[in-house]
Protein backbone atom coordinates (compact mmCIF):
# COMPACT_ATOMS: atom_id res chain seq x y z
CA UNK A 1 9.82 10.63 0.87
CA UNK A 2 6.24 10.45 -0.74
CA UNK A 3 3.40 9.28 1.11
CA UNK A 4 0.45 7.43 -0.62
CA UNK A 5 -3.05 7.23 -0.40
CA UNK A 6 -5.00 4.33 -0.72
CA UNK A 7 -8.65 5.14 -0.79
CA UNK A 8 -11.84 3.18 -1.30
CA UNK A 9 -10.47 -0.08 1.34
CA UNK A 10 -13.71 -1.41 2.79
CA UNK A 11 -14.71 -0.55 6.59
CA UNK A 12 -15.20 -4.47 7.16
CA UNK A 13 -11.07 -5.07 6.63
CA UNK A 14 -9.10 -4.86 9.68
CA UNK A 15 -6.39 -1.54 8.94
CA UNK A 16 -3.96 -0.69 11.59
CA UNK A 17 -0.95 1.76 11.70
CA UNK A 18 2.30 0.06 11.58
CA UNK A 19 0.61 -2.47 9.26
CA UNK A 20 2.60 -4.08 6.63
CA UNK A 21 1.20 -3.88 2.64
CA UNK A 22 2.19 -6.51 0.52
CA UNK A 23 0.77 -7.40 -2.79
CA UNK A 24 -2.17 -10.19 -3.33
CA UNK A 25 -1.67 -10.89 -6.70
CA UNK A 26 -5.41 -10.94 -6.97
CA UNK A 27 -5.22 -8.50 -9.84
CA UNK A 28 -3.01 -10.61 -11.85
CA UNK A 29 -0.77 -7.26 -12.22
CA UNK A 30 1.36 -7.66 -9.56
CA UNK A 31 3.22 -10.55 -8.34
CA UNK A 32 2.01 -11.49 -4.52
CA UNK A 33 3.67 -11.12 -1.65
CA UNK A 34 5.70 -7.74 -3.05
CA UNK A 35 6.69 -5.59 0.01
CA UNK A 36 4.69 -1.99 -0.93
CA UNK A 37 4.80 -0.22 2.23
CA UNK A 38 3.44 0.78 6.22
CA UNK A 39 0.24 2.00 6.97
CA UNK A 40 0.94 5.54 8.68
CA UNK A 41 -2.44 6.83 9.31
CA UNK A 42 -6.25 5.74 8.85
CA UNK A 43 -8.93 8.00 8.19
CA UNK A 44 -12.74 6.26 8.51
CA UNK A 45 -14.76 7.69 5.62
CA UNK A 46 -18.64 6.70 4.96
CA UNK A 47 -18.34 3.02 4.87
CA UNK A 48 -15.18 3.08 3.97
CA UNK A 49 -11.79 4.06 4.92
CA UNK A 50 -8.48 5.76 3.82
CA UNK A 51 -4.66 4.78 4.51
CA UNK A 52 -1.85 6.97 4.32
CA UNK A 53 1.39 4.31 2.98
CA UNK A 54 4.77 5.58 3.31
CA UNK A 55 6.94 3.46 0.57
CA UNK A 56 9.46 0.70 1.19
CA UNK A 57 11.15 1.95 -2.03
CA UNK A 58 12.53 5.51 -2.25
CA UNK A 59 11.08 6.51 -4.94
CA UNK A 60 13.00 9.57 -4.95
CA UNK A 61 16.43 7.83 -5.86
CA UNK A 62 15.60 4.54 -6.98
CA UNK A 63 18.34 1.84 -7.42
CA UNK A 64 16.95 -0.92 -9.00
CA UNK A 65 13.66 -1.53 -10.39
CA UNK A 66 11.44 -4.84 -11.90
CA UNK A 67 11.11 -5.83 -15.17
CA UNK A 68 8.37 -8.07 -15.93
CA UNK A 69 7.86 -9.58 -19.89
């Protein structure tokens, strides 16, 4: 499995391992509340800090995927 890094989350927002990511939908990308992941690991950076996500999906061998039109 593929771990991801999400960089750049500001220091002010609460991040703890075992945390659950979800989608906001804020970007009007993504649909909100789409399962992405757990937090693994934290790393505090200047000002900001670092999350290491291990995927819900395997990304590996997928078996289904979303189509959006």
């Amino acid at each position: 499995m593929l771990f991801r890094s999400v960089d750049f989350i500001p220091s002010w927002i609460k991040v703890q391992e075992g945390d659950n990511v979800i989608t906001s939908g804020l970007d009007n990308i993504f649909f909100e509340g789409i399962e992405v992941g757990v937090v693994e690991s934290i790393i505090d950076k200047d000002g900001y800090q670092r999350a290491t996500v291990r995927p819900s999906a395997d990304t590996l061998h997928p078996e289904y995927f979303w189509v959006v039109e």
